[in-house]
Protein backbone atom coordinates (compact mmCIF):
# COMPACT_ATOMS: atom_id res chain seq x y z
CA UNK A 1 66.82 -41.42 -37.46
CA UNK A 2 63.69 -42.83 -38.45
CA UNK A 3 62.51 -43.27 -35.32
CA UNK A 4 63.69 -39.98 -34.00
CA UNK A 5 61.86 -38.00 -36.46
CA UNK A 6 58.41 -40.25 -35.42
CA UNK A 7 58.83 -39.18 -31.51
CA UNK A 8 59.12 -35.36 -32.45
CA UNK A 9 55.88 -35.53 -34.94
CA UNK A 10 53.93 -37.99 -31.95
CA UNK A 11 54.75 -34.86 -29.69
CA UNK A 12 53.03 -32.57 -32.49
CA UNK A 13 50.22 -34.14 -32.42
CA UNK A 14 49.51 -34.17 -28.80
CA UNK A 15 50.48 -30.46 -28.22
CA UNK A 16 48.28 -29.50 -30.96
CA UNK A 17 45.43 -31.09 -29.50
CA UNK A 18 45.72 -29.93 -25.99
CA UNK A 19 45.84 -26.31 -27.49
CA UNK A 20 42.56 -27.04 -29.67
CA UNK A 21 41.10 -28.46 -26.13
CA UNK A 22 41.73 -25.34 -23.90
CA UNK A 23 40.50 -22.82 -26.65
CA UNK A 24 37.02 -24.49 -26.74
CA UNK A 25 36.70 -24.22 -22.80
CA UNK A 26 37.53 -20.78 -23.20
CA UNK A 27 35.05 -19.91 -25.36
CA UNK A 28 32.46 -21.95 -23.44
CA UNK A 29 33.17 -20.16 -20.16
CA UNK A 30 32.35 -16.53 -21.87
CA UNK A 31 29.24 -17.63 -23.18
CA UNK A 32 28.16 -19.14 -19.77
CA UNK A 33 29.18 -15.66 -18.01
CA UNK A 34 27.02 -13.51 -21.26
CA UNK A 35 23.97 -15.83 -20.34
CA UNK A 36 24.04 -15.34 -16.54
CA UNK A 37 24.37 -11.34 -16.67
CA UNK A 38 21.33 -11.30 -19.26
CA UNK A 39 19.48 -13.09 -17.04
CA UNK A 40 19.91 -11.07 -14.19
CA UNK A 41 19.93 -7.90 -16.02
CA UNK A 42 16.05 -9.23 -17.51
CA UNK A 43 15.22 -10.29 -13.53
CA UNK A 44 16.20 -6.70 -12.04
CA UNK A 45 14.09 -4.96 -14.89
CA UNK A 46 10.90 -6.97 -14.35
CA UNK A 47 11.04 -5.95 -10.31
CA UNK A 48 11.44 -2.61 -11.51
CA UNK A 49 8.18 -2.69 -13.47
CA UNK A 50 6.87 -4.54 -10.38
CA UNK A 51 7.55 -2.30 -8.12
CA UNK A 52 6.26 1.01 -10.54
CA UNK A 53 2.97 -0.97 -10.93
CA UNK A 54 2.61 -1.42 -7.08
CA UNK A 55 3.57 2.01 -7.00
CA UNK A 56 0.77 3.56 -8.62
CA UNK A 57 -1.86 1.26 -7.67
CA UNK A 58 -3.76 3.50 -5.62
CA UNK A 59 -1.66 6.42 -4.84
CA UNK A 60 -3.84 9.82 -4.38
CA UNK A 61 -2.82 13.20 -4.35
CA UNK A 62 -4.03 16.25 -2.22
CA UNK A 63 -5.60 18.62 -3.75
CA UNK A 64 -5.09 22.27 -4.11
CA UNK A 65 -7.71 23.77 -2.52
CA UNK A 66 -8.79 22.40 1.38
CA UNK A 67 -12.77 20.77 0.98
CA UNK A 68 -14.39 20.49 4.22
CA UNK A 69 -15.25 17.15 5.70
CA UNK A 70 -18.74 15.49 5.02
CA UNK A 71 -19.19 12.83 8.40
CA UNK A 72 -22.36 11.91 6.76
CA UNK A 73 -24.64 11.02 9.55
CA UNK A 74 -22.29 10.63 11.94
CA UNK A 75 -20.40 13.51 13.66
CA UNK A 76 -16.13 14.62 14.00
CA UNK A 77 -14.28 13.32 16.45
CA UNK A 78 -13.40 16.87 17.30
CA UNK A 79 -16.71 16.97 19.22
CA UNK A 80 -15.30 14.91 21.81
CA UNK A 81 -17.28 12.13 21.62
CA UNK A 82 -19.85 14.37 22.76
CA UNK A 83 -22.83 12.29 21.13
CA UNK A 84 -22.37 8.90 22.83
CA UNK A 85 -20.98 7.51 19.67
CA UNK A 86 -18.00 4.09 20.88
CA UNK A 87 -17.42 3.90 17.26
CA UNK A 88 -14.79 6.14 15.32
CA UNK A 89 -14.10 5.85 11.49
CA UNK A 90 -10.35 8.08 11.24
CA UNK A 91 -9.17 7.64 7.68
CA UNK A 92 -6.41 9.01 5.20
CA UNK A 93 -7.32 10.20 2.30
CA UNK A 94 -5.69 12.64 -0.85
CA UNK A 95 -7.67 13.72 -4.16
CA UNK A 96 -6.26 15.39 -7.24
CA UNK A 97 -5.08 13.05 -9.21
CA UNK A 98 -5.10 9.39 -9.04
CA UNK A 99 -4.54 5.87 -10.52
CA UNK A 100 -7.46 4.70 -12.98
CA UNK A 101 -9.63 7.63 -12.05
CA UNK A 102 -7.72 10.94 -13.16
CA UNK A 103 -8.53 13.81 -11.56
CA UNK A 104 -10.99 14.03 -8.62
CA UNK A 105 -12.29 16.12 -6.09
CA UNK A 106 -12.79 13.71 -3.23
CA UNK A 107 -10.30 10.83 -2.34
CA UNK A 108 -11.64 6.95 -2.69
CA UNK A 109 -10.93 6.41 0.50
CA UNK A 110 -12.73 9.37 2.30
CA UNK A 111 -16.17 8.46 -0.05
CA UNK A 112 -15.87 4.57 1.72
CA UNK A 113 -15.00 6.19 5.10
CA UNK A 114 -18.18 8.33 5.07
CA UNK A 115 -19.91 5.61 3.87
CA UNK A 116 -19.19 3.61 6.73
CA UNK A 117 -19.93 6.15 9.24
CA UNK A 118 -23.26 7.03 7.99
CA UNK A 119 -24.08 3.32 8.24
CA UNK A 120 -22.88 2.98 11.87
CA UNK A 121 -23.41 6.45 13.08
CA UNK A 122 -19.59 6.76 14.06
CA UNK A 123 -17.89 9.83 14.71
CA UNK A 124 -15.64 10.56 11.99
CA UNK A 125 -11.57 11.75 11.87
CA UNK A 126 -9.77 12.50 9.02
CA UNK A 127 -6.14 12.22 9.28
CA UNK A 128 -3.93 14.58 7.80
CA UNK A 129 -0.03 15.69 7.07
CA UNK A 130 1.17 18.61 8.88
CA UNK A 131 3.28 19.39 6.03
CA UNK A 132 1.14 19.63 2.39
CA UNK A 133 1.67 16.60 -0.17
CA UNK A 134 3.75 17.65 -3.59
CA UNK A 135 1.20 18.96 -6.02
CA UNK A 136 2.60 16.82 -8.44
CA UNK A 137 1.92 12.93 -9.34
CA UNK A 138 5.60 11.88 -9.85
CA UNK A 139 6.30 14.22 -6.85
CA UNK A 140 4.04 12.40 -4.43
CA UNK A 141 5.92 8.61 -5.57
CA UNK A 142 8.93 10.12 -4.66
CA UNK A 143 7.69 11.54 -1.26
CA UNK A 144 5.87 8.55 -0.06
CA UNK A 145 9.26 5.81 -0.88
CA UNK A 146 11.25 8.61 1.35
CA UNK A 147 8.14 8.58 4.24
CA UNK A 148 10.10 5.11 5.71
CA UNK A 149 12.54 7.10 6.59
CA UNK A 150 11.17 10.82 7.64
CA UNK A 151 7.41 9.90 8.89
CA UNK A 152 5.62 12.68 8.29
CA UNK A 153 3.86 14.75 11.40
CA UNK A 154 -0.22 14.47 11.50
CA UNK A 155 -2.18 17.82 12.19
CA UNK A 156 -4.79 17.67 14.65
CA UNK A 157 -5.76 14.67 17.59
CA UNK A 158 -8.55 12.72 18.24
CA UNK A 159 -10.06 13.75 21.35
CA UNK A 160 -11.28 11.14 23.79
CA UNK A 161 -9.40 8.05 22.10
CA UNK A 162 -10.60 5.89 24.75
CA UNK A 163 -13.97 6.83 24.73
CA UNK A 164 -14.67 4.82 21.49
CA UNK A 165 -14.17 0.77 21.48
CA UNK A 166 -14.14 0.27 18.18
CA UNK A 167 -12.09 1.98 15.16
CA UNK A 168 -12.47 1.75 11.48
CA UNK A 169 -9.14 2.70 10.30
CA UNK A 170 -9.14 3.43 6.40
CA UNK A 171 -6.04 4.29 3.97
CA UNK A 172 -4.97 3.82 0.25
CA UNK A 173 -2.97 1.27 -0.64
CA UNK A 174 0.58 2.77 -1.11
CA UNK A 175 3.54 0.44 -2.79
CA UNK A 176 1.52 -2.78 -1.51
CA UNK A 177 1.18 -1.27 2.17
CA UNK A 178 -0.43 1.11 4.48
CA UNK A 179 0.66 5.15 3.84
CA UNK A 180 3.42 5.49 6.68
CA UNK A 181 0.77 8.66 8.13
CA UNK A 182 -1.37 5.31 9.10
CA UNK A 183 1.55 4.02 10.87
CA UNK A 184 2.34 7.10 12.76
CA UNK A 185 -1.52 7.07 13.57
CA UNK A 186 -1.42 3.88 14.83
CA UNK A 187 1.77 4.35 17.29
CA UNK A 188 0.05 7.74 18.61
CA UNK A 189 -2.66 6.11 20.91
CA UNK A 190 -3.14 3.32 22.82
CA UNK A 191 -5.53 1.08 21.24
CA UNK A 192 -5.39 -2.05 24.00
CA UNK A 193 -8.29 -4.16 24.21
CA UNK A 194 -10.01 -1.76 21.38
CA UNK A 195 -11.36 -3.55 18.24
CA UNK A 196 -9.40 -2.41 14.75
CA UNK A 197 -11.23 -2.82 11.59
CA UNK A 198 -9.04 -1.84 8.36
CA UNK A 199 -10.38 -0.88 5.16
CA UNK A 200 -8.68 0.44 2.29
CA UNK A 201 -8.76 1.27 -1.49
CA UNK A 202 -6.92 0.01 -3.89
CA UNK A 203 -5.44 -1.04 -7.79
CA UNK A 204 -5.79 -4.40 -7.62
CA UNK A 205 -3.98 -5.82 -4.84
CA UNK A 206 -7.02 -5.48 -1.69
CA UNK A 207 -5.73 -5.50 1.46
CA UNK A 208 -2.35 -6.88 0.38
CA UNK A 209 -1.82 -7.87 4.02
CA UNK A 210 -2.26 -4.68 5.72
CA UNK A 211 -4.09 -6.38 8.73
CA UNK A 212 -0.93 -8.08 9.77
CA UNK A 213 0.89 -5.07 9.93
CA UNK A 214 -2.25 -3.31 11.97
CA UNK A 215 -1.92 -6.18 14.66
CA UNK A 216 2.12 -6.17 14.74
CA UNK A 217 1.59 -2.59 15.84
CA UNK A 218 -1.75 -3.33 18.40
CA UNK A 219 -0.36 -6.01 19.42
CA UNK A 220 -3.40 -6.21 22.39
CA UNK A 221 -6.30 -5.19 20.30
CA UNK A 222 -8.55 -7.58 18.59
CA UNK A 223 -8.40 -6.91 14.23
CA UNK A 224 -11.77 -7.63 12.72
CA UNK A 225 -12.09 -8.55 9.26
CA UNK A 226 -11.74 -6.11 6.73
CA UNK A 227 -12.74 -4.53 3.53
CA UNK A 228 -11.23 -3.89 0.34
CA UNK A 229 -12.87 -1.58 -2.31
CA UNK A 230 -11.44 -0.66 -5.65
CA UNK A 231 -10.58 2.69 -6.47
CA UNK A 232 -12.70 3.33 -9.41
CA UNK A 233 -15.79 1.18 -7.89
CA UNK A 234 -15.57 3.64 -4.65
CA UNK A 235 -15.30 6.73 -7.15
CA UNK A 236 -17.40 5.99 -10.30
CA UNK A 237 -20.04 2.88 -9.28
CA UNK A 238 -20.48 4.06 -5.43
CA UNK A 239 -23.74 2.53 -5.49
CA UNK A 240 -21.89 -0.81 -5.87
CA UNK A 241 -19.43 0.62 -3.23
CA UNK A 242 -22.28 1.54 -0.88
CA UNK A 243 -23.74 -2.37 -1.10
CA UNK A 244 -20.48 -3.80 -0.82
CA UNK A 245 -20.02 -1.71 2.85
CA UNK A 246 -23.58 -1.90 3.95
CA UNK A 247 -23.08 -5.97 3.30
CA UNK A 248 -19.73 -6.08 5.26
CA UNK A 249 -21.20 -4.06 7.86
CA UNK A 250 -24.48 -5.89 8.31
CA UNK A 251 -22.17 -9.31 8.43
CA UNK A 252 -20.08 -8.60 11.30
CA UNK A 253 -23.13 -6.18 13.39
CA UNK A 254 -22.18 -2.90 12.92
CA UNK A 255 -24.65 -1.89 10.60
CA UNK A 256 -26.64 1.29 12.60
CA UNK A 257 -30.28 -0.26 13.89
CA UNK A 258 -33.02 1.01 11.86
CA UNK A 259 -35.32 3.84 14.38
């Protein structure tokens, strides 16, 4: 009897102890499962943030009244070409509102473009939307994430694209790449054996690898190197700005000869 009753409490013991063992591997398993969907939860709202901050980096809006175009010294490429000029400066460019600057009434990137072609003498194009930009800030994000998908149309042509061998091609920086418009731009002529040279304006991020896009596009014309000015240098220090292009220029030859 005895020995009877010490088998059944031996068996106690053991199932008592296997039951302890799977309740702490339960509990272990939740906790591992808690710690995995925090940390992706914490990784998805960090690219979020990344992604608003590349967002707004240099983002411009149109304004609401049309200003007309200052070439500087040189001339629009509407004129054909007509004064000998091989070098065009065609550029996109919004005012209104805009990251680190507020409200202004000409876009960075159209102060830099005129800068350039006043230096060189170019002919200048501005490149614009057939269909007008949201008036809105939070309107225009929204509008250029959906431009990927529905490119927008440009109004007006460069006449006499292959009269000019070289092309300063200028844009904003929009969510850490060219504005689609430049894109559409770009696939609208044939720029073989034509020398690109990109500059932009930015937030912080310079050319954040726009040139690579330019030559995936002109696949047979040479990129030269480009330039990258801040947004608020271009808008509130353009004498800075002005150095910084004249320098760039004078570096790579393009810089107008003195008469």
């Amino acid at each position: 009897m005895k020995k009877i009753l010490s088998v059944l409490f031996i068996f106690s013991l053991l199932f008592t102890a296997a039951a302890c063992g799977n309740g702490r591997s339960g509990v272990a398993s939740v906790q591992t499962e808690k710690t995995e969907g925090g940390s992706s939860q914490t990784a998805a709202d960090t690219s979020s943030k990344d992604e608003q901050v590349k967002a707004t980096e240099s983002l411009e809006r149109e304004p609401d009244a049309e200003e007309p175009l200052e070439t500087g010294t040189g001339t629009s490429a509407d004129n054909n070409n007509s004064g000998g000029s091989h070098i065009l400066v065609a550029y996109f460019s919004l005012a209104g509102e805009q990251y680190e600057v507020g409200v202004i009434e000409k876009g960075n990137t159209e102060i830099v473009a005129e800068m350039i072609a006043e230096s060189t003498g170019a002919d200048i194009f501005k490149i614009e939307a057939a269909a007008e930009y949201p008036a809105t800030y939070e309107e225009l994000l929204e509008v250029s994430r959906q431009e990927a998908d529905t490119p927008p149309e440009i109004a007006g042509t460069v006449e006499n694209m292959a009269g000019y061998d070289t092309v300063f091609i200028g844009y904003p920086i929009w969510w850490g790449d060219t504005p689609t418009i430049i894109k559409v731009f770009l696939q609208s002529y044939d720029f073989s054996g034509k020398t690109i040279i990109p500059f932009c304006t930015h937030g912080g991020s310079g050319l954040a690898g726009t040139e690579r896009m330019i030559s995936g596009l002109c696949p047979d014309s040479t990129i030269g190197e480009g330039l990258a000015v801040r947004g608020s240098v271009a808008q509130n220090e353009r004498d800075s700005a002005r150095e910084s292009v004249i320098e760039w220029l004078t570096d790579n030859g393009y810089a107008e000869k003195q008469k």
